[in-house]
Protein backbone atom coordinates (compact mmCIF):
# COMPACT_ATOMS: atom_id res chain seq x y z
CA UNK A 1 -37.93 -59.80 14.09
CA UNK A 2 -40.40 -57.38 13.15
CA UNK A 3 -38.08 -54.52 13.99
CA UNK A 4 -35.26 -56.45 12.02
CA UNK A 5 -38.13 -56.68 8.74
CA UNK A 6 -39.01 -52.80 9.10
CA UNK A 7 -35.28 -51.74 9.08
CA UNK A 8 -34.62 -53.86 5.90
CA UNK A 9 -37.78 -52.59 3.99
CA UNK A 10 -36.32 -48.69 5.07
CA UNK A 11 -32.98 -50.29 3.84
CA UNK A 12 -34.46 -51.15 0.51
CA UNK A 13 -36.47 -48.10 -0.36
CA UNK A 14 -34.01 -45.72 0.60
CA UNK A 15 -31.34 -47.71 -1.70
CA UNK A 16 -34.63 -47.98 -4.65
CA UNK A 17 -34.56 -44.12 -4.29
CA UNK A 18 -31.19 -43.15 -4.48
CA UNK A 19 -29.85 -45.66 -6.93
CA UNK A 20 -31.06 -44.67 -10.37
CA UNK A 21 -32.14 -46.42 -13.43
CA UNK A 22 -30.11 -45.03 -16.75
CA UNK A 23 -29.12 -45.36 -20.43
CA UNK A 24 -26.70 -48.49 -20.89
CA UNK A 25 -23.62 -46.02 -21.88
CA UNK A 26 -23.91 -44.90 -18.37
CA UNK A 27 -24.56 -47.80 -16.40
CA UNK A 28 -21.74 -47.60 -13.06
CA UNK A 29 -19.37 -50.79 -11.57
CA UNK A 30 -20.07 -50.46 -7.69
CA UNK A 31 -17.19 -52.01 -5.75
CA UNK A 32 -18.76 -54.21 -2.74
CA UNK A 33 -15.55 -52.05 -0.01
CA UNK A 34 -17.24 -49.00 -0.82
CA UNK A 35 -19.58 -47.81 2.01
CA UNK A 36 -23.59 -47.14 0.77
CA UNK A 37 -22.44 -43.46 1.50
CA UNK A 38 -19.77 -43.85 -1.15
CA UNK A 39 -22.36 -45.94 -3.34
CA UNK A 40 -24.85 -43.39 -3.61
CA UNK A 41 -22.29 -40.19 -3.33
CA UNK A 42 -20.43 -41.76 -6.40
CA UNK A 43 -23.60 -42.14 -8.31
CA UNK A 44 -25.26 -38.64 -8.13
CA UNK A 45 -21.63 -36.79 -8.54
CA UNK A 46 -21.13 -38.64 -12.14
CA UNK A 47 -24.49 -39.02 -12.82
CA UNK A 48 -24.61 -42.60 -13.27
CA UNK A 49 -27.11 -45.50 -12.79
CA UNK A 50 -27.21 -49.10 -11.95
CA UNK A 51 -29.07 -52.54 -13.59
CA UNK A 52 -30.60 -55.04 -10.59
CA UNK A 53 -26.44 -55.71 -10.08
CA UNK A 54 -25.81 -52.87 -8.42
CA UNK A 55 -29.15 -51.81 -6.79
CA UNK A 56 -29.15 -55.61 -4.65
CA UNK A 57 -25.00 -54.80 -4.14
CA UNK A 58 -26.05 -51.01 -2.75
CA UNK A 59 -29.06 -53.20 -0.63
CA UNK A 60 -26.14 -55.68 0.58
CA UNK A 61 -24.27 -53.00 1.69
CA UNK A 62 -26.76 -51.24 3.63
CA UNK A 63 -27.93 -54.67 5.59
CA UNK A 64 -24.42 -54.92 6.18
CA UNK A 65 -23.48 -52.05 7.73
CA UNK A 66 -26.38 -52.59 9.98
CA UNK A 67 -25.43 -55.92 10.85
CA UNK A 68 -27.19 -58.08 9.37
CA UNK A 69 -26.16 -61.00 6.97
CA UNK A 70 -27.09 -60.65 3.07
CA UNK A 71 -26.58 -62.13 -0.07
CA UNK A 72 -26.54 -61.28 -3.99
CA UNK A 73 -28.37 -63.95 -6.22
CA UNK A 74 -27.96 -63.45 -10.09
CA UNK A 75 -30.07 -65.63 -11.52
CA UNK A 76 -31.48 -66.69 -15.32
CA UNK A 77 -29.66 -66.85 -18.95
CA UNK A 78 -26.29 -65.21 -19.18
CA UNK A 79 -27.39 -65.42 -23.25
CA UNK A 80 -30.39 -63.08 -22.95
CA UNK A 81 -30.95 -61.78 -19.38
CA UNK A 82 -30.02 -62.20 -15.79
CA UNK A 83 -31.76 -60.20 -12.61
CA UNK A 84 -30.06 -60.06 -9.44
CA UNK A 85 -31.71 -59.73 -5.90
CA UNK A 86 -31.07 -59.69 -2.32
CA UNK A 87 -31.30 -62.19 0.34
CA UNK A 88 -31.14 -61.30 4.12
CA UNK A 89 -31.46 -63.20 7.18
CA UNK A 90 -33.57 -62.14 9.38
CA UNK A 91 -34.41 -64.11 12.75
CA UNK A 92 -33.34 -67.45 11.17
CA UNK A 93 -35.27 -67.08 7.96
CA UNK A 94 -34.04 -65.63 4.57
CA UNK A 95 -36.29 -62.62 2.92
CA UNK A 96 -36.36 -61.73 -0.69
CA UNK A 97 -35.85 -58.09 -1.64
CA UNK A 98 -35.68 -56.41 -5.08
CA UNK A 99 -34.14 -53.30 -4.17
CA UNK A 100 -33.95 -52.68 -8.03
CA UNK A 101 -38.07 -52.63 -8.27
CA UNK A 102 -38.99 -51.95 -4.80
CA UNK A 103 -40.38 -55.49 -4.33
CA UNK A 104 -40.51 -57.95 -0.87
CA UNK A 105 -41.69 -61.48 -1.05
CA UNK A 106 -44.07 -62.74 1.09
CA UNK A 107 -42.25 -66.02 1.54
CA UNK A 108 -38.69 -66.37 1.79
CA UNK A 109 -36.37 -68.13 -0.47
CA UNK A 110 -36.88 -71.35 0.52
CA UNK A 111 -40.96 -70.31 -0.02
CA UNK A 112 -40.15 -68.43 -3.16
CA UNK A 113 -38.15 -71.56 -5.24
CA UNK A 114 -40.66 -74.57 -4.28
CA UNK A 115 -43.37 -72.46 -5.30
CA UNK A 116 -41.64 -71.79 -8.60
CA UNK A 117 -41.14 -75.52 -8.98
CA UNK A 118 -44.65 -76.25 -8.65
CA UNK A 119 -45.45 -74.03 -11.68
CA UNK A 120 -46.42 -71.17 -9.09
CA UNK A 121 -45.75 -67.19 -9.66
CA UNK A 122 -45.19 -65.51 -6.05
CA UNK A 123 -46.98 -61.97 -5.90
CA UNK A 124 -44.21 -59.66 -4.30
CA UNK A 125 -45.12 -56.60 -2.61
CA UNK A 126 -44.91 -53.04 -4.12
CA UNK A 127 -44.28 -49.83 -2.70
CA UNK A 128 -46.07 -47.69 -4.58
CA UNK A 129 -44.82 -44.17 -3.04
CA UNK A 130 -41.36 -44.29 -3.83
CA UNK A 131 -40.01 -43.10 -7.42
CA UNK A 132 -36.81 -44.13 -9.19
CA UNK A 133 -35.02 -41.39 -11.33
CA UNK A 134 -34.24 -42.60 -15.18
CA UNK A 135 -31.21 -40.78 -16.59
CA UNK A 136 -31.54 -40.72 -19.97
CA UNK A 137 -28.30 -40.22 -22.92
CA UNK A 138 -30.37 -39.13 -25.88
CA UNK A 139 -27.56 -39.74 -27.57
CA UNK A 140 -27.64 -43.23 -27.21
CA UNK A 141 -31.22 -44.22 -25.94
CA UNK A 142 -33.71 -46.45 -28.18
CA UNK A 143 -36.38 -44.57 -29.74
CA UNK A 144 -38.69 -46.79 -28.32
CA UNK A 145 -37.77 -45.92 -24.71
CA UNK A 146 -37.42 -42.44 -24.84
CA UNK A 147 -40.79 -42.42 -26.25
CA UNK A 148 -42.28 -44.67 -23.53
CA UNK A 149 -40.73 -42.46 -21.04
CA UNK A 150 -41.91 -39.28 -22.44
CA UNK A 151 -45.58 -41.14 -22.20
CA UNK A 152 -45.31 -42.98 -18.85
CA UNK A 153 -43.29 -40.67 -16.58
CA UNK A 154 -44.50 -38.86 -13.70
CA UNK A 155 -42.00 -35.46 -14.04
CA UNK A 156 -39.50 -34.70 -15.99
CA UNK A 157 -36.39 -33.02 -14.18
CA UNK A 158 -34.29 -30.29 -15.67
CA UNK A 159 -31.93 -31.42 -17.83
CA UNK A 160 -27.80 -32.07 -16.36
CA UNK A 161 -25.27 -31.61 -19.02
CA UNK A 162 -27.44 -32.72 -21.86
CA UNK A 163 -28.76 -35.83 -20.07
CA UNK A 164 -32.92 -35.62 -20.09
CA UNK A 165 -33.76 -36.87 -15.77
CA UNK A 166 -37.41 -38.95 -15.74
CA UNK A 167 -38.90 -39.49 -12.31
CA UNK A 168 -41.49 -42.45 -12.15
CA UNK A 169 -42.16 -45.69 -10.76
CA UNK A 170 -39.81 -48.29 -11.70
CA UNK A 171 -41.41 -51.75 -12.03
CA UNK A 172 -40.75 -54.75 -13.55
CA UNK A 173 -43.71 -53.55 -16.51
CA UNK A 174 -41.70 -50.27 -16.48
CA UNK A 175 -38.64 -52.26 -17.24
CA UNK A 176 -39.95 -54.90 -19.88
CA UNK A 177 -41.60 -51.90 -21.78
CA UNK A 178 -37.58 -50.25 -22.09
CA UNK A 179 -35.51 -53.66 -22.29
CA UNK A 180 -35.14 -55.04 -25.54
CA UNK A 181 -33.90 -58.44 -23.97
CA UNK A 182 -37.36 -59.13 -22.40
CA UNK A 183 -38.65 -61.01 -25.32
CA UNK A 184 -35.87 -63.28 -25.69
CA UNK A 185 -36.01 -64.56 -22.41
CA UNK A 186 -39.67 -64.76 -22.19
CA UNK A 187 -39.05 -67.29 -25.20
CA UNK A 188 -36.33 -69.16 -23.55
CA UNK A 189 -38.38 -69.44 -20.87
CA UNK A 190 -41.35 -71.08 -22.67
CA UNK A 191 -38.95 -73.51 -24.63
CA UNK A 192 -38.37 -74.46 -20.90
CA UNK A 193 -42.21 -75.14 -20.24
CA UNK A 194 -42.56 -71.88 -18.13
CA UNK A 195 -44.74 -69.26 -18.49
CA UNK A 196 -43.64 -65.81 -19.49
CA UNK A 197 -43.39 -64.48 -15.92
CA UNK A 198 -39.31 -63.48 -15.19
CA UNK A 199 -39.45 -64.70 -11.68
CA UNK A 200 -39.18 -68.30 -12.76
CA UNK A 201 -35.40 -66.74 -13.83
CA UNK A 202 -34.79 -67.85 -10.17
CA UNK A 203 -34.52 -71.42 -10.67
CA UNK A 204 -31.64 -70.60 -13.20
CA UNK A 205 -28.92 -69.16 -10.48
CA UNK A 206 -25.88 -67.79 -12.24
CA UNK A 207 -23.63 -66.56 -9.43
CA UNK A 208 -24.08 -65.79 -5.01
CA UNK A 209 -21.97 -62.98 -3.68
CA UNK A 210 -21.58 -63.66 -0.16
CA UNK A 211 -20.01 -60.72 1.14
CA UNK A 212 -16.42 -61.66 0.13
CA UNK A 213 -16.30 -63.07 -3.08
CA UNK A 214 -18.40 -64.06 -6.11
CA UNK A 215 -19.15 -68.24 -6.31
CA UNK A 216 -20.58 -68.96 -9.65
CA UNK A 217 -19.56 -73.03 -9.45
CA UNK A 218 -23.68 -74.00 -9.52
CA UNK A 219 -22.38 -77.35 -7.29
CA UNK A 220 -21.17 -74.93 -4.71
CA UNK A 221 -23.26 -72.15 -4.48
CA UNK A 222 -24.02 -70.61 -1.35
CA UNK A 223 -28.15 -70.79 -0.23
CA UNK A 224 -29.09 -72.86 -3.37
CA UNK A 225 -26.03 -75.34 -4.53
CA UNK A 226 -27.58 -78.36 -2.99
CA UNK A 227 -31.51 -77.30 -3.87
CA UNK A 228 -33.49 -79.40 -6.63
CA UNK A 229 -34.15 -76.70 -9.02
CA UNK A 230 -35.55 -78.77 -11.26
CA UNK A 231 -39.13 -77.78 -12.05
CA UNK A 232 -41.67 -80.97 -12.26
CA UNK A 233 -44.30 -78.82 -13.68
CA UNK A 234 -42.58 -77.35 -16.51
CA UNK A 235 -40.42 -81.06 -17.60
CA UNK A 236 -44.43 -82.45 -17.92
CA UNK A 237 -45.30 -79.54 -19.96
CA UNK A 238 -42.52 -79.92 -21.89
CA UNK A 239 -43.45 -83.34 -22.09
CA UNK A 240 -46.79 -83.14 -23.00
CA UNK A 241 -45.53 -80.68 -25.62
CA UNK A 242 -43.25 -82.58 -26.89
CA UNK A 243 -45.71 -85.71 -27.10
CA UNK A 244 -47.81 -83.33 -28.88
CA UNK A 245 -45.32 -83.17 -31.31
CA UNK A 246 -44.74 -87.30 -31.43
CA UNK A 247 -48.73 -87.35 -31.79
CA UNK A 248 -48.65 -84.97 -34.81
CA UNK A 249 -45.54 -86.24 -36.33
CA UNK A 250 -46.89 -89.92 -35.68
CA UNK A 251 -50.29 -88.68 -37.71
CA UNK A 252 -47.65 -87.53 -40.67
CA UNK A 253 -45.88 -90.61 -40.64
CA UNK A 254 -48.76 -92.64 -40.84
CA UNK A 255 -50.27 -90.71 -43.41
CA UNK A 256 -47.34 -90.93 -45.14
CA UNK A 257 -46.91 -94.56 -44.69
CA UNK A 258 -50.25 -95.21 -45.87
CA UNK A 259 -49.32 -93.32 -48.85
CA UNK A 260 -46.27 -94.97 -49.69
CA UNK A 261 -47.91 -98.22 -49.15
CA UNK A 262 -50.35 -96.89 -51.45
CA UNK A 263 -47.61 -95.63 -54.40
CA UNK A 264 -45.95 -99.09 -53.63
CA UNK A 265 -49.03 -101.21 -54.39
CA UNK A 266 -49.41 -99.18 -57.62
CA UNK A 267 -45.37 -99.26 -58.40
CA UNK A 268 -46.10 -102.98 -58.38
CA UNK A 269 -49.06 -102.79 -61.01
CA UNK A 270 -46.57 -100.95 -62.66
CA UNK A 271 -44.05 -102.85 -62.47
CA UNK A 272 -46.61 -106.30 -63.47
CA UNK A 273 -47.37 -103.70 -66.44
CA UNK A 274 -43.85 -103.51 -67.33
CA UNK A 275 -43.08 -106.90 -67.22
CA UNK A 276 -45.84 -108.03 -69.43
CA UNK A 277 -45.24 -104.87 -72.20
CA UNK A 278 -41.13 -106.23 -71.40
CA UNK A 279 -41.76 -109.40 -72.93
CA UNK A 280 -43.90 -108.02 -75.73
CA UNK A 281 -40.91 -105.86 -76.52
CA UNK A 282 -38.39 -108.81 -76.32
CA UNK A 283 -40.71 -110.46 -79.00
CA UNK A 284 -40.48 -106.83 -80.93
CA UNK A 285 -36.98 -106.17 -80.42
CA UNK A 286 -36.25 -109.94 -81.53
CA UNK A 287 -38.34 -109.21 -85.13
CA UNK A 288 -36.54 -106.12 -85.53
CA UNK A 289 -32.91 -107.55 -84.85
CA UNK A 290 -33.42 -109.91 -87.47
CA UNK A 291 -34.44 -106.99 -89.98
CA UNK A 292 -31.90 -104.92 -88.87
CA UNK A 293 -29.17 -107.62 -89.80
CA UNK A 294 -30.66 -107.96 -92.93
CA UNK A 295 -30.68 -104.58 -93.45
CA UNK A 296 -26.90 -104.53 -92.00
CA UNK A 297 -25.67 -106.86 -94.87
CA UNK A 298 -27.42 -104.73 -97.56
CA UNK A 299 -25.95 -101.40 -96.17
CA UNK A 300 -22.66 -103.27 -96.04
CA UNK A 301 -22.42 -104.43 -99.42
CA UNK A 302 -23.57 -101.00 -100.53
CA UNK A 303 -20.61 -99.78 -98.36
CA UNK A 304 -18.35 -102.02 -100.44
CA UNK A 305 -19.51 -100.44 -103.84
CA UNK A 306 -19.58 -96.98 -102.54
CA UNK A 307 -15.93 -97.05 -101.66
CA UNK A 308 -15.17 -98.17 -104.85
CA UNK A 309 -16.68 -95.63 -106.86
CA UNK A 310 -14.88 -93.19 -104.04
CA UNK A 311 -11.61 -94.64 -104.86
CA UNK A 312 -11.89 -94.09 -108.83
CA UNK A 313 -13.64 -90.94 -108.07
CA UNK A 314 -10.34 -89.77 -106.08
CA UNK A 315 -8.57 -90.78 -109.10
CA UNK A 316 -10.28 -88.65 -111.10
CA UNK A 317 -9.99 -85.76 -108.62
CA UNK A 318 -6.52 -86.46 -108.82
CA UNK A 319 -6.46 -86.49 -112.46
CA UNK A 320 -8.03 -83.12 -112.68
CA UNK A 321 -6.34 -81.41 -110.08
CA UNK A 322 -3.07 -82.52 -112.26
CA UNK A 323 -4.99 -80.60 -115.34
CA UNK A 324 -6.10 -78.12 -113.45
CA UNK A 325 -2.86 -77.10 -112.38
CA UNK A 326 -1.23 -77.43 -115.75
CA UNK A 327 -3.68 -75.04 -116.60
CA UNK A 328 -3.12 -72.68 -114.05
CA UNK A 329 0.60 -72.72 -114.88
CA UNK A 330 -0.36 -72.59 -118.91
CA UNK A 331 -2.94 -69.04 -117.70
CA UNK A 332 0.21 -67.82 -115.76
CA UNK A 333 2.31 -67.84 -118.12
CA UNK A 334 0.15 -66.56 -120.93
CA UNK A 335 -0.43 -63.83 -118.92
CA UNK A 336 2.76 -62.74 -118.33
CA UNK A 337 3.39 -62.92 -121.72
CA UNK A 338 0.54 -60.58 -122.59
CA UNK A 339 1.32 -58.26 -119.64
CA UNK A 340 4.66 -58.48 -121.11
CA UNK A 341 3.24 -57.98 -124.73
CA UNK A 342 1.04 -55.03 -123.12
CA UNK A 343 3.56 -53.10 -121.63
CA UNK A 344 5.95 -53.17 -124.74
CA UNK A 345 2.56 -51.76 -126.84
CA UNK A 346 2.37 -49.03 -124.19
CA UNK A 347 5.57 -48.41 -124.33
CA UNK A 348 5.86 -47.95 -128.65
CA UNK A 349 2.43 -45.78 -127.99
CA UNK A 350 4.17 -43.91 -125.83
CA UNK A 351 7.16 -43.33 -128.61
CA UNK A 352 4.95 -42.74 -131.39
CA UNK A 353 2.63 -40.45 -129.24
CA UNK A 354 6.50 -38.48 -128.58
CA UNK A 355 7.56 -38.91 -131.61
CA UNK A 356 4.08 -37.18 -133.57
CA UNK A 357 4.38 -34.59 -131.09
CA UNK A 358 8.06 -33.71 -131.95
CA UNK A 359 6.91 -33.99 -135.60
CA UNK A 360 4.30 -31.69 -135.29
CA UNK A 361 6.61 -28.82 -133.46
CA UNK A 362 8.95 -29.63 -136.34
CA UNK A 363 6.57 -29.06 -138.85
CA UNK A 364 5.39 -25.52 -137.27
CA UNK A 365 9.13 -24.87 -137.25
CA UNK A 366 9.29 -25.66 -140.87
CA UNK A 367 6.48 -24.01 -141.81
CA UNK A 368 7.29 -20.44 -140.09
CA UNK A 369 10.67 -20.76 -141.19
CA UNK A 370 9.10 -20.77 -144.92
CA UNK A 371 7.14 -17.73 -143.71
CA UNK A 372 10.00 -15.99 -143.11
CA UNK A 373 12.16 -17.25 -145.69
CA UNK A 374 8.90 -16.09 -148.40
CA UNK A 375 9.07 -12.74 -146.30
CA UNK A 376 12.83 -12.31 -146.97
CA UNK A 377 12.41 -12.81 -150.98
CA UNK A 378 9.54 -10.94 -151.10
CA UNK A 379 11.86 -7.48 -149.31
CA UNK A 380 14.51 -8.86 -151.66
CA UNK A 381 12.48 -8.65 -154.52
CA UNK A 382 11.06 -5.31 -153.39
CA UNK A 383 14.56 -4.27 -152.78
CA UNK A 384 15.68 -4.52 -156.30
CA UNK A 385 12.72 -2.61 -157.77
CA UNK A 386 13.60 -0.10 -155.80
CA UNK A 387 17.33 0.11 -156.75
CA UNK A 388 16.78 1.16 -160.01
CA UNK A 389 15.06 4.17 -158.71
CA UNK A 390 17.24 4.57 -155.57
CA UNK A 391 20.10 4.67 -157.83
CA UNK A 392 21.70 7.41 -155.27
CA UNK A 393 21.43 5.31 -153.25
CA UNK A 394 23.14 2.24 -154.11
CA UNK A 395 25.74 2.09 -151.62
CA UNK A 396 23.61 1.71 -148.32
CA UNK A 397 20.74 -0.49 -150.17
CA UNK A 398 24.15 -2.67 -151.40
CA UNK A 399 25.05 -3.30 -147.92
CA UNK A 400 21.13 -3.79 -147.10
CA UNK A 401 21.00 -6.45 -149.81
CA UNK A 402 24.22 -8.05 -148.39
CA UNK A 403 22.93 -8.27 -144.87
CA UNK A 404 19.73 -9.72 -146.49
CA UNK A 405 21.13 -12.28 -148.55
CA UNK A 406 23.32 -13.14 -145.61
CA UNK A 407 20.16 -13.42 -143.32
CA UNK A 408 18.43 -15.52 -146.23
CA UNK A 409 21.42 -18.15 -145.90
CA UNK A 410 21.52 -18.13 -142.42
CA UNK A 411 17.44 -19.05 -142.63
CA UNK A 412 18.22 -21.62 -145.82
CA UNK A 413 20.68 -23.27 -143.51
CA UNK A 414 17.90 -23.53 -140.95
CA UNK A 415 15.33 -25.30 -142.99
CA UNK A 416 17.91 -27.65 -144.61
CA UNK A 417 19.03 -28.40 -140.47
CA UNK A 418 14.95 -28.52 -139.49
CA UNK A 419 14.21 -30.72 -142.70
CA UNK A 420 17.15 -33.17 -141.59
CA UNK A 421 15.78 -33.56 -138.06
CA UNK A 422 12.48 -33.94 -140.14
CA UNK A 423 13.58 -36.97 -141.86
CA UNK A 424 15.66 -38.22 -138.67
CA UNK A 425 11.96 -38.46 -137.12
CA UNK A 426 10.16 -39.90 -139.62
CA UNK A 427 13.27 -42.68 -140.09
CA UNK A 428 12.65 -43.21 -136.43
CA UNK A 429 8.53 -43.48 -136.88
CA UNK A 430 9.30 -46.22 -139.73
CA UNK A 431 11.49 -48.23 -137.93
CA UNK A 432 8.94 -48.76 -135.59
CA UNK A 433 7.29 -52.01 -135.75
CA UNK A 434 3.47 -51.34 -134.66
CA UNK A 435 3.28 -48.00 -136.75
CA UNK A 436 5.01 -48.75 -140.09
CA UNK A 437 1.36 -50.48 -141.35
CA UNK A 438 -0.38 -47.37 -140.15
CA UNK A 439 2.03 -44.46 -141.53
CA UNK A 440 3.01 -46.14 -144.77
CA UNK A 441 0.99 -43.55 -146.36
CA UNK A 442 2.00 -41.08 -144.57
CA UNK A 443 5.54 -41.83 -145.58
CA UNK A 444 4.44 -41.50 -149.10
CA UNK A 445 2.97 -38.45 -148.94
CA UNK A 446 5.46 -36.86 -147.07
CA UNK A 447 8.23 -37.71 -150.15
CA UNK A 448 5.77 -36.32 -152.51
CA UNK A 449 5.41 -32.95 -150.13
CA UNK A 450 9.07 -32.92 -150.13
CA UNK A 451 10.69 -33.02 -153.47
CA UNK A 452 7.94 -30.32 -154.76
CA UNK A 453 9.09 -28.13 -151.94
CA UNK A 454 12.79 -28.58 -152.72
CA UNK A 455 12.15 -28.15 -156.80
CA UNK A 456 10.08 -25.00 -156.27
CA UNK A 457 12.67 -23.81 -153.73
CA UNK A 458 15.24 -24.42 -156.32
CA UNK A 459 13.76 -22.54 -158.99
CA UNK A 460 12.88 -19.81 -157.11
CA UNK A 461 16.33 -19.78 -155.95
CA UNK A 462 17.79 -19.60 -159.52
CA UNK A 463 15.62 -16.62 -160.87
CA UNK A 464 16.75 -14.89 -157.82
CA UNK A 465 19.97 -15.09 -158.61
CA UNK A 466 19.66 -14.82 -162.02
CA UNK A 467 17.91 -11.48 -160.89
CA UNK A 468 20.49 -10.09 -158.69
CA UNK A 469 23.20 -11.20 -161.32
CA UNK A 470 21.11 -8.90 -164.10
């Protein structure tokens, strides 16, 4: 049996040696038909590691290539964290190994779980020569871990195709220090009423690999379906925890009952308060209900008056909006008339202001033409104080005179024409009706202006003939 033990522990270190730990994107499947040979040869070509799974599956298959009978037991929450292990038979009695942190049990399984149940952690035994080799993806390793195993590691290989190679001892401190699911389990295990120790995981069994297949009905598992797993020690501390709890909450309820029967006793003054200040208000609200109505039949019969004052005041509203929009028609209409009135007085200013202007260019007209026409009988009159001296030449200053006195017609008939479209204007300016008041003098004046300018231009016309005739 001893012989039997000594092979196993060989069995186990060799398989903690050559199965390494690594970085979860590189974490291998082992198939239980592969031979340890395979196991191991398959590992170090892809440079791959294994979780507690595969290290107790490698350990099975080294037990059972030597003959002897073995198990895999997963065991604790499938939520947080399980750990696998495994069990061989050896002379009638079934040994614990860890092949994943080198560990042996004193006791064997049987041992191991009442221990457990009575609240007691089992010390395994450590190899302490042996190192485990961490391959490490920096590419996808925690900070946290790649610093721990830059602190905590005995050598550090070369580096294989970019992934860093630790060599160290691998222990269950090594592993809660790089596992972030420690924690959570350690909690789950204390809302249990364990302690924070992961072997107590065993009383939690999650699946048995027996060599052919993988049983994970907990009613039929192989070594430990029909075990009591149940832990007395932990149930009473979660008891006594939980009595804790009905101790303090039973302190806080009667607290709080004492202070509700406390706020009751004074709702109830209150409330004898209330009544008595109630009735006092009845008696209140009964004196002011009977001054209110009075008041009521005052307001209404100054209702009744104010509504008929609003009635004859709609009258008059009506009356005066009837006024006021006669009126508005009456403003309308007076001041279309003046707009009507306006633009007619725009209109004669407008004439007038034409009519004064043609005037005034008639007037110029008149005036040079009497310029010239005082210029013509002034060379006429030069023209025959000259012919008595220019006898000789009486024939050209004859036809001179005749082109004269034919030019002085021509300008005679032009005044008479300009002094016709004279008086044409100023009939028009007099039959106006806004300026007849204001150019009633002028009218006058201009008939005066007139006839002496036709009676001297009549005289002056006779001596000139008379002259010519002589």
């Amino acid at each position: 049996m001893k012989d039997l033990s000594r092979v196993v522990n060989k069995a186990r270190r060799k398989t903690y040696r050559q199965t390494p730990v690594a970085s979860y994107d590189r974490i291998a499947e082992l198939d239980h038909r592969m031979s340890y040979a395979e196991m191991t040869a398959a590992l170090a070509q892809s440079r791959l590691g294994v979780l507690s799974g595969g290290a107790a599956l490698a350990l099975w298959r080294a037990c059972y290539e030597r003959g002897l009978r073995a198990w895999c037991y997963e065991f604790g929450f499938p939520q947080s964290l399980t750990h696998t292990v495994t069990i061989v038979e050896v002379g009638g009695h079934l040994q614990v190994h860890d092949a994943f942190f080198n560990l042996n049990y004193p006791l064997g399984l049987d041992g191991i779980l009442d221990a457990l149940r009575n609240g007691n952690v089992v010390t395994g035994e450590r190899e302490t020569r042996d190192r485990k080799i961490y391959i490490m993806d920096p590419d996808h390793e925690a900070d946290q871990t790649i610093r721990w195993l830059e602190c905590h590691a005995d050598d550090e290989l070369a580096p294989v195709d970019g992934l860093r190679r630790f060599e160290l001892l691998w222990n269950p401190e090594a592993f809660a220090a790089t596992h972030p699911g420690v924690p959570a389990v350690s909690r789950d295990l204390a809302a249990r009423g364990y302690t924070g120790d992961l072997q107590f995981l065993m009383l939690h069994p999650v699946a048995v690999f027996d060599g052919e297949r993988e049983h994970r009905d907990r009613s039929n598992l192989p070594l430990v379906g029909g075990r009591e797993l149940r832990s007395p020690v932990a149930e009473l501390r979660v008891a006594e925890r939980d009595l804790e709890a009905e101790r303090a909450n039973s302190a806080k309820m009667i607290a709080t009952v004492a202070r509700l029967e406390a706020e009751l006793a004074e709702a109830n003054s209150r409330a004898a308060q209330l009544a008595t200040s109630r009735g006092e208000a009845n008696q209140s609200f009964a004196a002011e209900r009977v001054s209110w109505l009075q008041q009521k039949v005052a307001l209404q019969a100054h209702a009744s008056a104010l509504e008929g004052e609003l009635a004859e005041t709609r009258q008059r509203l009506s009356a005066a909006n009837d006024l006021g929009t006669q009126r508005d028609s009456q403003i309308a209409q007076l001041r279309a008339e003046i707009e009507d009135t306006r633009r007619q007085f725009d209109v004669q200013r407008t004439t007038i202001a034409a009519l004064e202007s043609e005037t005034r260019r008639l007037a110029m007209q008149l005036e040079e033409s009497r310029r010239r026409k005082g210029l013509s009988e002034a060379e006429a009159s030069t023209a025959q104080e000259h012919a008595i001296e220019v006898t000789h030449y009486i024939a050209p200053l004859i036809e001179e005179l005749s082109q004269l006195q034919q030019s002085l017609a021509a300008e005679r008939a032009r005044t008479i024409e300009v002094e016709n479209r004279a008086a044409a204007l100023e009939t028009r300016i007099a039959a106006s009706l806004s300026a007849r008041l204001i150019a009633l003098w002028r009218r006058l004046a201009g008939r005066t202006t007139r006839f002496s300018a036709g009676r001297k231009w009549s005289s002056s016309e006779g001596s000139r003939r008379g002259e010519l005739d002589g």
